[in-house]
PDB file of N, CA and C in Angstrom:
ATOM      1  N   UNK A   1      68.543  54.595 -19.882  1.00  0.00           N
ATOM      2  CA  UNK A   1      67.348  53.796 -19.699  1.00  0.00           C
ATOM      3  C   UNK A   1      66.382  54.090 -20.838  1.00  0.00           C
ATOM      4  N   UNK A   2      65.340  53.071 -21.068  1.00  0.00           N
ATOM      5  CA  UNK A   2      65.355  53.053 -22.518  1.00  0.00           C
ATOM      6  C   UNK A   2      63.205  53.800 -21.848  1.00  0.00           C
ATOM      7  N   UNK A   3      62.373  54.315 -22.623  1.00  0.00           N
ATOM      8  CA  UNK A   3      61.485  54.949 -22.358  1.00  0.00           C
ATOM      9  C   UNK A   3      60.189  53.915 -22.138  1.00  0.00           C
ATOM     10  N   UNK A   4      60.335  53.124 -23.011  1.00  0.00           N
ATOM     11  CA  UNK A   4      59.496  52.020 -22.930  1.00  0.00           C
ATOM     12  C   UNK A   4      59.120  50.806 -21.865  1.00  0.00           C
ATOM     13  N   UNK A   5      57.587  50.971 -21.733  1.00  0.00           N
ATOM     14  CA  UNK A   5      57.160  49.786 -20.698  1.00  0.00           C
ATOM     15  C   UNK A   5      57.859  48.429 -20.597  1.00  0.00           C
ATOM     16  N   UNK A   6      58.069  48.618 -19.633  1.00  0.00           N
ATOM     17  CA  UNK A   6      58.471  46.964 -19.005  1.00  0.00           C
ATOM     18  C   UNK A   6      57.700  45.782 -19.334  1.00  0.00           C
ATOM     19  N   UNK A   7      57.383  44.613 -19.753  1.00  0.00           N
ATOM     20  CA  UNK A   7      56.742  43.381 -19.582  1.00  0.00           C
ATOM     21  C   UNK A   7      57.185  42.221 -19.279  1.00  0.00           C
ATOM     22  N   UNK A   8      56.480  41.620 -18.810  1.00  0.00           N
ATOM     23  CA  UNK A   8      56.686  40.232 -18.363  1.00  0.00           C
ATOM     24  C   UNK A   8      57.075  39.327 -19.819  1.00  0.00           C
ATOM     25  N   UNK A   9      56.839  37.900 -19.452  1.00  0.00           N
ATOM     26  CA  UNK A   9      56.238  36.920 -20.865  1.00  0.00           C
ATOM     27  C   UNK A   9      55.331  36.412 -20.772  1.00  0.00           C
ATOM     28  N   UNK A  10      54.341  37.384 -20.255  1.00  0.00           N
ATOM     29  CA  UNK A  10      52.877  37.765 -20.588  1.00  0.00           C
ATOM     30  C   UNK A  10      52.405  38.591 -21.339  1.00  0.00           C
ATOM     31  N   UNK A  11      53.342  39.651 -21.151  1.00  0.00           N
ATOM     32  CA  UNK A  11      53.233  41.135 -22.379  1.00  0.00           C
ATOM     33  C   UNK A  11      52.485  41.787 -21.163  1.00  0.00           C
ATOM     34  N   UNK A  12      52.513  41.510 -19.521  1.00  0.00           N
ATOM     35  CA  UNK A  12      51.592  42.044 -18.168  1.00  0.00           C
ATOM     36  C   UNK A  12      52.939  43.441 -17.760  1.00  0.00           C
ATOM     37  N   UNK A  13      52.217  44.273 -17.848  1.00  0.00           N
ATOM     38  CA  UNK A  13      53.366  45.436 -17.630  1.00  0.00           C
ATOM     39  C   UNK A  13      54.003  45.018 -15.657  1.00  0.00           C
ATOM     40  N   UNK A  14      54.823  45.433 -16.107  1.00  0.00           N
ATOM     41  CA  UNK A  14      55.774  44.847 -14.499  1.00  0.00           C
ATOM     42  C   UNK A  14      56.659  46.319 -13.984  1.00  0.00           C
ATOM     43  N   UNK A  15      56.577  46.854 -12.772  1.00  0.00           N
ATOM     44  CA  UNK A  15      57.467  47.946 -12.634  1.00  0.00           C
ATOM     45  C   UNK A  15      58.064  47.511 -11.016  1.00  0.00           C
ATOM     46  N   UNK A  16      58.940  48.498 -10.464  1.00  0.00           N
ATOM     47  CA  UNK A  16      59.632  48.527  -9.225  1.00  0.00           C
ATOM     48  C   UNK A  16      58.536  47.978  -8.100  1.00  0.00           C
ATOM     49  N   UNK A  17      58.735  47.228  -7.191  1.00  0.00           N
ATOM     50  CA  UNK A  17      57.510  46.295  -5.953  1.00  0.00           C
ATOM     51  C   UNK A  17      57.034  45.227  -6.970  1.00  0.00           C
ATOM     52  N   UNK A  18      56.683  45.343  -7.734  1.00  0.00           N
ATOM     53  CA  UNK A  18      56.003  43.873  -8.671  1.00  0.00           C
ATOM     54  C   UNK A  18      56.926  43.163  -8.063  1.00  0.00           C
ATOM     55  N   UNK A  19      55.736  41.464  -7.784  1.00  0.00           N
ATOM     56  CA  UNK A  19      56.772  40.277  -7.241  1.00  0.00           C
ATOM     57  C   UNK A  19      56.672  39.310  -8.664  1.00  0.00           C
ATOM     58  N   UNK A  20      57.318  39.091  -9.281  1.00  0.00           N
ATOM     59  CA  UNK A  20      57.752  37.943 -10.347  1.00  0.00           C
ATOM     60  C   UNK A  20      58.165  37.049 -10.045  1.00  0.00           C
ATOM     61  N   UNK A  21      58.033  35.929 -10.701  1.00  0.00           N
ATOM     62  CA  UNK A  21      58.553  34.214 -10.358  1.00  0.00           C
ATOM     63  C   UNK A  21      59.579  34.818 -12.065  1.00  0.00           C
ATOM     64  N   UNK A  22      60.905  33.762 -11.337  1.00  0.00           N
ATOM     65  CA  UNK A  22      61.629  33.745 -12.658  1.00  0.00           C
ATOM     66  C   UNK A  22      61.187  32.417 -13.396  1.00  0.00           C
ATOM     67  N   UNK A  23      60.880  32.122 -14.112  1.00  0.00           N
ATOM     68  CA  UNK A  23      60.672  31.934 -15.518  1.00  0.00           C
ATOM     69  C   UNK A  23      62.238  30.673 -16.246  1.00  0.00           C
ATOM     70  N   UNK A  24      63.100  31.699 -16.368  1.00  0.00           N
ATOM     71  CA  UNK A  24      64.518  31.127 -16.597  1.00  0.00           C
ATOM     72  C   UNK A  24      65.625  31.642 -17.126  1.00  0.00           C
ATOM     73  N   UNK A  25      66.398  31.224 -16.718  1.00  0.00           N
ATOM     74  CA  UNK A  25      68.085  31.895 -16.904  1.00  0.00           C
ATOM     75  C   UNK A  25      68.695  32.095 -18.337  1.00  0.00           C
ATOM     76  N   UNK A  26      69.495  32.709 -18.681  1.00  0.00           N
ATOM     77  CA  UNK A  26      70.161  32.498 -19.839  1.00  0.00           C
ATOM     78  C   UNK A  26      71.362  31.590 -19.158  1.00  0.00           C
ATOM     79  N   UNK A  27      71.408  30.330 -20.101  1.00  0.00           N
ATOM     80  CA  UNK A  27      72.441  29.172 -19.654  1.00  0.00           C
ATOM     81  C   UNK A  27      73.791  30.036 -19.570  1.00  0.00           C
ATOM     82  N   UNK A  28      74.020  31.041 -20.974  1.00  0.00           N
ATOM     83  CA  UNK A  28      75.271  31.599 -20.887  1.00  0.00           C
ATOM     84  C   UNK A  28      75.429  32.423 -19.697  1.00  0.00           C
ATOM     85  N   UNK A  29      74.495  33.287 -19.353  1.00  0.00           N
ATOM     86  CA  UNK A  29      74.270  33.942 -17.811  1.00  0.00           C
ATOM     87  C   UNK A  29      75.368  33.201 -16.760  1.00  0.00           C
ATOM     88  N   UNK A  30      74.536  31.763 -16.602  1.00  0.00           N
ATOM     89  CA  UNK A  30      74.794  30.952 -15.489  1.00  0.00           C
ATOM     90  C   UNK A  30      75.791  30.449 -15.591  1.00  0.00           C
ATOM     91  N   UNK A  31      76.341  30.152 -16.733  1.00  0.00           N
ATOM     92  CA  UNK A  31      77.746  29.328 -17.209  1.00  0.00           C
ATOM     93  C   UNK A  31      79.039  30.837 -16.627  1.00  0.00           C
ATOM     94  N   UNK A  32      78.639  31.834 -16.728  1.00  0.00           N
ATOM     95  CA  UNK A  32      79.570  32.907 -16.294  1.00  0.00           C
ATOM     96  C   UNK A  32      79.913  33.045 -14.798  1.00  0.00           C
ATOM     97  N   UNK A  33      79.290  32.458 -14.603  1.00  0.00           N
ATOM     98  CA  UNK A  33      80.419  32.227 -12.769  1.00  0.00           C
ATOM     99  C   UNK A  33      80.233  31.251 -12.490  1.00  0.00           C
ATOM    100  N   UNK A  34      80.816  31.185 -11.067  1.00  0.00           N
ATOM    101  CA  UNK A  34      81.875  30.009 -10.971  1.00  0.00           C
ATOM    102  C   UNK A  34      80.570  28.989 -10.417  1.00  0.00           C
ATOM    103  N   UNK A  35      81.384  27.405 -10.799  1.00  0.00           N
ATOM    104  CA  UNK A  35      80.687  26.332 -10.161  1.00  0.00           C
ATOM    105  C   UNK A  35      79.684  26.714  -8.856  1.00  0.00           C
ATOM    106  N   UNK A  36      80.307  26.531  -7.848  1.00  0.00           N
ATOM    107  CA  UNK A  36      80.033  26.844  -6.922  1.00  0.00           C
ATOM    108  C   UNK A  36      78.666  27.893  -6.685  1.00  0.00           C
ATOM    109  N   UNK A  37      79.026  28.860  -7.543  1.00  0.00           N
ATOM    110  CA  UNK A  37      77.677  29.858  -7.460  1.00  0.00           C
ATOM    111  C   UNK A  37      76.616  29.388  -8.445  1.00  0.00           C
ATOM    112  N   UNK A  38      77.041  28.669  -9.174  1.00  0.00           N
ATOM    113  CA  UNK A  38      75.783  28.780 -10.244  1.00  0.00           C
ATOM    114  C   UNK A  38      74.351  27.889 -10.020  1.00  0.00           C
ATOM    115  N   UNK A  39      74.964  27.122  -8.943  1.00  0.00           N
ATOM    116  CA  UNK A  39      73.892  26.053  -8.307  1.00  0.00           C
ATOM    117  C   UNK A  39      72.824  27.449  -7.460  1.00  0.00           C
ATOM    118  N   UNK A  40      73.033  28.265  -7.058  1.00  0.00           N
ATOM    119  CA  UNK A  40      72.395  29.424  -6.534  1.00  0.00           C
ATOM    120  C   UNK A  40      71.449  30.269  -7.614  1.00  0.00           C
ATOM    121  N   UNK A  41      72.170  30.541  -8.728  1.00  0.00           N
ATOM    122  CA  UNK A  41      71.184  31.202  -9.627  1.00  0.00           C
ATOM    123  C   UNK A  41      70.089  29.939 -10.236  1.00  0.00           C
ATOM    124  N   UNK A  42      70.351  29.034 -10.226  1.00  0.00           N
ATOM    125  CA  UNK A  42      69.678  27.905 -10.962  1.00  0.00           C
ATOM    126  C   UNK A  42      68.317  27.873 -10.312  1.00  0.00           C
ATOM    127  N   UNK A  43      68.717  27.511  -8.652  1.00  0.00           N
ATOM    128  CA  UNK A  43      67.867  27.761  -7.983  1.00  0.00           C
ATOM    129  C   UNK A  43      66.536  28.470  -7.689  1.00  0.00           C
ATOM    130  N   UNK A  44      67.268  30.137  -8.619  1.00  0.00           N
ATOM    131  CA  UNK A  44      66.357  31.275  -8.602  1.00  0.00           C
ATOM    132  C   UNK A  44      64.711  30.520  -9.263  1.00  0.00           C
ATOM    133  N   UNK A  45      64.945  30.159 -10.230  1.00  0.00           N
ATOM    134  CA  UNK A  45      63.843  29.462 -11.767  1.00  0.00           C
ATOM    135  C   UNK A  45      63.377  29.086 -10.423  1.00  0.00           C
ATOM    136  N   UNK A  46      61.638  29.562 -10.808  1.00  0.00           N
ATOM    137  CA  UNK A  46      60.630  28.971 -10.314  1.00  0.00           C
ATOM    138  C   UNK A  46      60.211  29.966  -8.880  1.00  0.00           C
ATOM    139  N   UNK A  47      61.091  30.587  -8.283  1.00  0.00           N
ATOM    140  CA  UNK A  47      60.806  30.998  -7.140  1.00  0.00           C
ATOM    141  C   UNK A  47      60.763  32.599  -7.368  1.00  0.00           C
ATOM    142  N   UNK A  48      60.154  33.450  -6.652  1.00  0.00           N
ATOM    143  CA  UNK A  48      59.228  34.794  -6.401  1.00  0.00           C
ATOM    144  C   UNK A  48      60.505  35.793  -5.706  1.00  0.00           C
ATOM    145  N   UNK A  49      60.505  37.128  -6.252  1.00  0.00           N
ATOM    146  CA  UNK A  49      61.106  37.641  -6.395  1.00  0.00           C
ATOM    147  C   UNK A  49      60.877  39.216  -6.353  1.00  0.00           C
ATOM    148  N   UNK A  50      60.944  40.270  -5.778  1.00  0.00           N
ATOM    149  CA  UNK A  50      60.280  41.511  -5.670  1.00  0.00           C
ATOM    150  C   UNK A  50      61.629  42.404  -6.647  1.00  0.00           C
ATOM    151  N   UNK A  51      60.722  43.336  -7.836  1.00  0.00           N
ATOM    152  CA  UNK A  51      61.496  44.013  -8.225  1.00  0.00           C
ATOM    153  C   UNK A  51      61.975  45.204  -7.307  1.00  0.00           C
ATOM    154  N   UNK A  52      63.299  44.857  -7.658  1.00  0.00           N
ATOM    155  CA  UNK A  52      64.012  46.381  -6.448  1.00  0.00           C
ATOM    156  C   UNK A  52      63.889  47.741  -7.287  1.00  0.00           C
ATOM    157  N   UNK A  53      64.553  47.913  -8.577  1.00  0.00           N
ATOM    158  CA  UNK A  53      64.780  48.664  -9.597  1.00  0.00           C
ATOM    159  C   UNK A  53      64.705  48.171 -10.983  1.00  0.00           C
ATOM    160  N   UNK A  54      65.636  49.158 -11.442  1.00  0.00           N
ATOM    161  CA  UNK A  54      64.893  49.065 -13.388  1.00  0.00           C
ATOM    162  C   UNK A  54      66.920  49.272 -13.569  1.00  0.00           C
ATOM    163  N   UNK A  55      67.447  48.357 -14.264  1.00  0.00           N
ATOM    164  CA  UNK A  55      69.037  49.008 -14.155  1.00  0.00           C
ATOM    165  C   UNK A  55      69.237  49.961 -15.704  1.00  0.00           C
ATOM    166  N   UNK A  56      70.438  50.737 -15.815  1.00  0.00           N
ATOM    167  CA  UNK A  56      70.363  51.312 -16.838  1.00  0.00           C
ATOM    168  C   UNK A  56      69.712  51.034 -18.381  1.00  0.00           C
ATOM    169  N   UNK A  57      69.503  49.823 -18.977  1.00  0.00           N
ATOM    170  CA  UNK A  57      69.047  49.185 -19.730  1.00  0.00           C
ATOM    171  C   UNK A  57      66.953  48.666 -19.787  1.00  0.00           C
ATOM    172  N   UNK A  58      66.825  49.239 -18.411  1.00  0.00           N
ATOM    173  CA  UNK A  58      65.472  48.843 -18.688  1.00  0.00           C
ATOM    174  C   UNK A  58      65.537  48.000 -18.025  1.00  0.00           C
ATOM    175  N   UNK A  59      66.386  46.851 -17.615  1.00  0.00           N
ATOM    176  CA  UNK A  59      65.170  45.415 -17.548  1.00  0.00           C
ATOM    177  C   UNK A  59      65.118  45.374 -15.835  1.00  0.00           C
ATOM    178  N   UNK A  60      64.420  44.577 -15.258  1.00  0.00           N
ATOM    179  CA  UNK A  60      63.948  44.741 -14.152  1.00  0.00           C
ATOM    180  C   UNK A  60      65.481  43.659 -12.635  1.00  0.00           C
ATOM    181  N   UNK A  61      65.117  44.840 -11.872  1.00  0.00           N
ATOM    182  CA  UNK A  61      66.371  43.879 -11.279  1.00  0.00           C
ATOM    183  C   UNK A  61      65.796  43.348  -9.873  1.00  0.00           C
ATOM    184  N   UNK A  62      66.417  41.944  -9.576  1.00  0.00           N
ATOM    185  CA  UNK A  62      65.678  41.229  -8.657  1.00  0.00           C
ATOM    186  C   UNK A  62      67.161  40.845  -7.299  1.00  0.00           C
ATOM    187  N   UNK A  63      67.073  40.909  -6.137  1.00  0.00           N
ATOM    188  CA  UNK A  63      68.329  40.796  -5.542  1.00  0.00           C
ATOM    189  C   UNK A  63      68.148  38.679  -5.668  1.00  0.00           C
ATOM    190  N   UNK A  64      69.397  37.967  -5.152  1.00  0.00           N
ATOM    191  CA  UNK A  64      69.287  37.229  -4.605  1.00  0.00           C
ATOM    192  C   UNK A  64      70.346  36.763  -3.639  1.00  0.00           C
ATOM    193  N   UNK A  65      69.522  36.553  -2.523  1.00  0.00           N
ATOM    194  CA  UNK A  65      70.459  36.522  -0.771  1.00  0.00           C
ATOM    195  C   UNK A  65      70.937  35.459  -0.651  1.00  0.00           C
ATOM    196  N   UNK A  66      71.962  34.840   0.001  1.00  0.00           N
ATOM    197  CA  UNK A  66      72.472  33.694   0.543  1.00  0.00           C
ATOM    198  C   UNK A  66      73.813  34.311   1.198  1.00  0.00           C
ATOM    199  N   UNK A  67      73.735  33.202   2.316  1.00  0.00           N
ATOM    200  CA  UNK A  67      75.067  32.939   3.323  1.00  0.00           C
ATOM    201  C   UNK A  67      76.192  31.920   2.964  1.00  0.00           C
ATOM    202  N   UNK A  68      77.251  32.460   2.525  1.00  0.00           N
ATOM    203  CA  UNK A  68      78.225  31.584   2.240  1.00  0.00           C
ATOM    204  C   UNK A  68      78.938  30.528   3.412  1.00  0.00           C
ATOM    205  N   UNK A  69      80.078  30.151   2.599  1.00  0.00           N
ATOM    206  CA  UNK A  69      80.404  29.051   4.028  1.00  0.00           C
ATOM    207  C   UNK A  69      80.737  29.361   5.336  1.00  0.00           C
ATOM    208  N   UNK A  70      81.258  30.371   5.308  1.00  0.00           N
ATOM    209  CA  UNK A  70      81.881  30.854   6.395  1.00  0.00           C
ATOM    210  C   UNK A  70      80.446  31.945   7.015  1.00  0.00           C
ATOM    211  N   UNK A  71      79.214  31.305   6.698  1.00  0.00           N
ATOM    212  CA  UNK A  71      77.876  32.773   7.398  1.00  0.00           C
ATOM    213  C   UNK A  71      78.059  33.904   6.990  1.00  0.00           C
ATOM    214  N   UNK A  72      79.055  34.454   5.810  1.00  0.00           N
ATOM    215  CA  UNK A  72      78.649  35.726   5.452  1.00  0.00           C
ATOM    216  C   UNK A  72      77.924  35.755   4.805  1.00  0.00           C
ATOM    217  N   UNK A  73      76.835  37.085   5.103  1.00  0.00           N
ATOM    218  CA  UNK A  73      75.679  37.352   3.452  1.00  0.00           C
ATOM    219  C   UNK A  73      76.078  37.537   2.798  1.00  0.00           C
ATOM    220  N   UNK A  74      75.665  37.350   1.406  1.00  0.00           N
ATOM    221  CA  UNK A  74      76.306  37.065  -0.034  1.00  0.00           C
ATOM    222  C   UNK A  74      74.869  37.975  -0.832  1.00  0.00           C
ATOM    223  N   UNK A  75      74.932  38.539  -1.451  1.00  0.00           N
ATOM    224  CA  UNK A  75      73.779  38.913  -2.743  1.00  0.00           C
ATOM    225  C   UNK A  75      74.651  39.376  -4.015  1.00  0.00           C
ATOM    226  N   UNK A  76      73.894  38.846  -4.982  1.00  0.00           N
ATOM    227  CA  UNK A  76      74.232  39.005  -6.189  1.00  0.00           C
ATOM    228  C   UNK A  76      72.440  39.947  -6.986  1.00  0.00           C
ATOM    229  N   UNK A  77      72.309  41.108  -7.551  1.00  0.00           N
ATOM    230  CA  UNK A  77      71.114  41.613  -8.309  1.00  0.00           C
ATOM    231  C   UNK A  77      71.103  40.869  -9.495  1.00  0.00           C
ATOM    232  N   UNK A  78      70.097  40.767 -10.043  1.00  0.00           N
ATOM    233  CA  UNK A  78      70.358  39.979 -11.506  1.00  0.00           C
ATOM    234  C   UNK A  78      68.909  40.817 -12.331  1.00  0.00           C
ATOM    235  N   UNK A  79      69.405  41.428 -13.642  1.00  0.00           N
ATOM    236  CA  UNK A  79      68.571  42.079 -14.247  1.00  0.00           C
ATOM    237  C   UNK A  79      67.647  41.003 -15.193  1.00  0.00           C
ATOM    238  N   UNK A  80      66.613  40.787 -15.387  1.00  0.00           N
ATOM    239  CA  UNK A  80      65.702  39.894 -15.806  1.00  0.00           C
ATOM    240  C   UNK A  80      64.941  40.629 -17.334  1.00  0.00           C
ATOM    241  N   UNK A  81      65.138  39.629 -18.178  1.00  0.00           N
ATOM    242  CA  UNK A  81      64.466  39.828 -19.360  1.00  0.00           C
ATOM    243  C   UNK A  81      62.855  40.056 -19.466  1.00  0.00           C
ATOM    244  N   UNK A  82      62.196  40.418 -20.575  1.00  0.00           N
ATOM    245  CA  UNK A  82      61.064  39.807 -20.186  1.00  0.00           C
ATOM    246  C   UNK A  82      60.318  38.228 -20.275  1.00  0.00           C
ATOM    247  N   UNK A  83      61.193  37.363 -20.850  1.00  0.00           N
ATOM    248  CA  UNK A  83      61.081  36.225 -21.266  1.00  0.00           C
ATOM    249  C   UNK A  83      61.229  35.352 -20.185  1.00  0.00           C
ATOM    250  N   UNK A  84      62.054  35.931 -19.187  1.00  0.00           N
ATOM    251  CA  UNK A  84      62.691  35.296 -17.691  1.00  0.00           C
ATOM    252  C   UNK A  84      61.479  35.266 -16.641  1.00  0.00           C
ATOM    253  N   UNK A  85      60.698  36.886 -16.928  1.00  0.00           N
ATOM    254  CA  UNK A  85      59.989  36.820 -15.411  1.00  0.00           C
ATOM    255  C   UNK A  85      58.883  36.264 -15.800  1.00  0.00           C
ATOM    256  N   UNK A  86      57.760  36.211 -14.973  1.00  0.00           N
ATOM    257  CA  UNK A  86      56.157  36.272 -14.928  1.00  0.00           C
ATOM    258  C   UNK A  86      55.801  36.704 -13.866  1.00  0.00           C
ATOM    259  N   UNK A  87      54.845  38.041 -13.996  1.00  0.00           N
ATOM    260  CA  UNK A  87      53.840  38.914 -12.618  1.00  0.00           C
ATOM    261  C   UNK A  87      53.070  37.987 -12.374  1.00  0.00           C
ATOM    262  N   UNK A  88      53.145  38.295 -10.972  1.00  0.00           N
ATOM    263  CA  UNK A  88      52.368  37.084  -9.991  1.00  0.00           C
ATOM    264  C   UNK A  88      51.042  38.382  -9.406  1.00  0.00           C
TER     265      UNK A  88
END
């Protein structure tokens, strides 16, 4: 993990509990899984998000929940740039 403050794309320092709106995806991100899921991360853009942790790299990680077809919970974490989030 790298020593340096976290920021938004505000340059607004952001740490673990901060709630962020994502901002936006890297297309290549989203293009990396399958059909089916990617309509889920797409989704994320625009909507609020509580940082859980910081993953080895620094950047801030946000869960996101859903029930698949069959009602199982589903989460995928997704580590966020600072270009992605904005502190709310």
């Amino acid at each position: 993990m790298t020593n340096t403050k976290l920021h938004d794309c505000k340059n607004q320092p952001v740490a673990v509990g901060d709630i962020v709106r994502v901002i936006s995806l890297s297309q290549d991100f989203i293009k990396s899984f399958p059909a089916d899921e990617r309509i889920l991360f797409e989704s994320m853009i625009g909507n609020f998000f509580k940082i859980i942790d910081l993953d080895e790299y620094g950047q801030a990680c946000v869960v996101r929940e859903w029930h698949d077809e069959q009602g199982l919970p589903q989460t995928h974490v997704i580590a966020l740039d600072p270009e992605e989030m904005e502190k709310m």
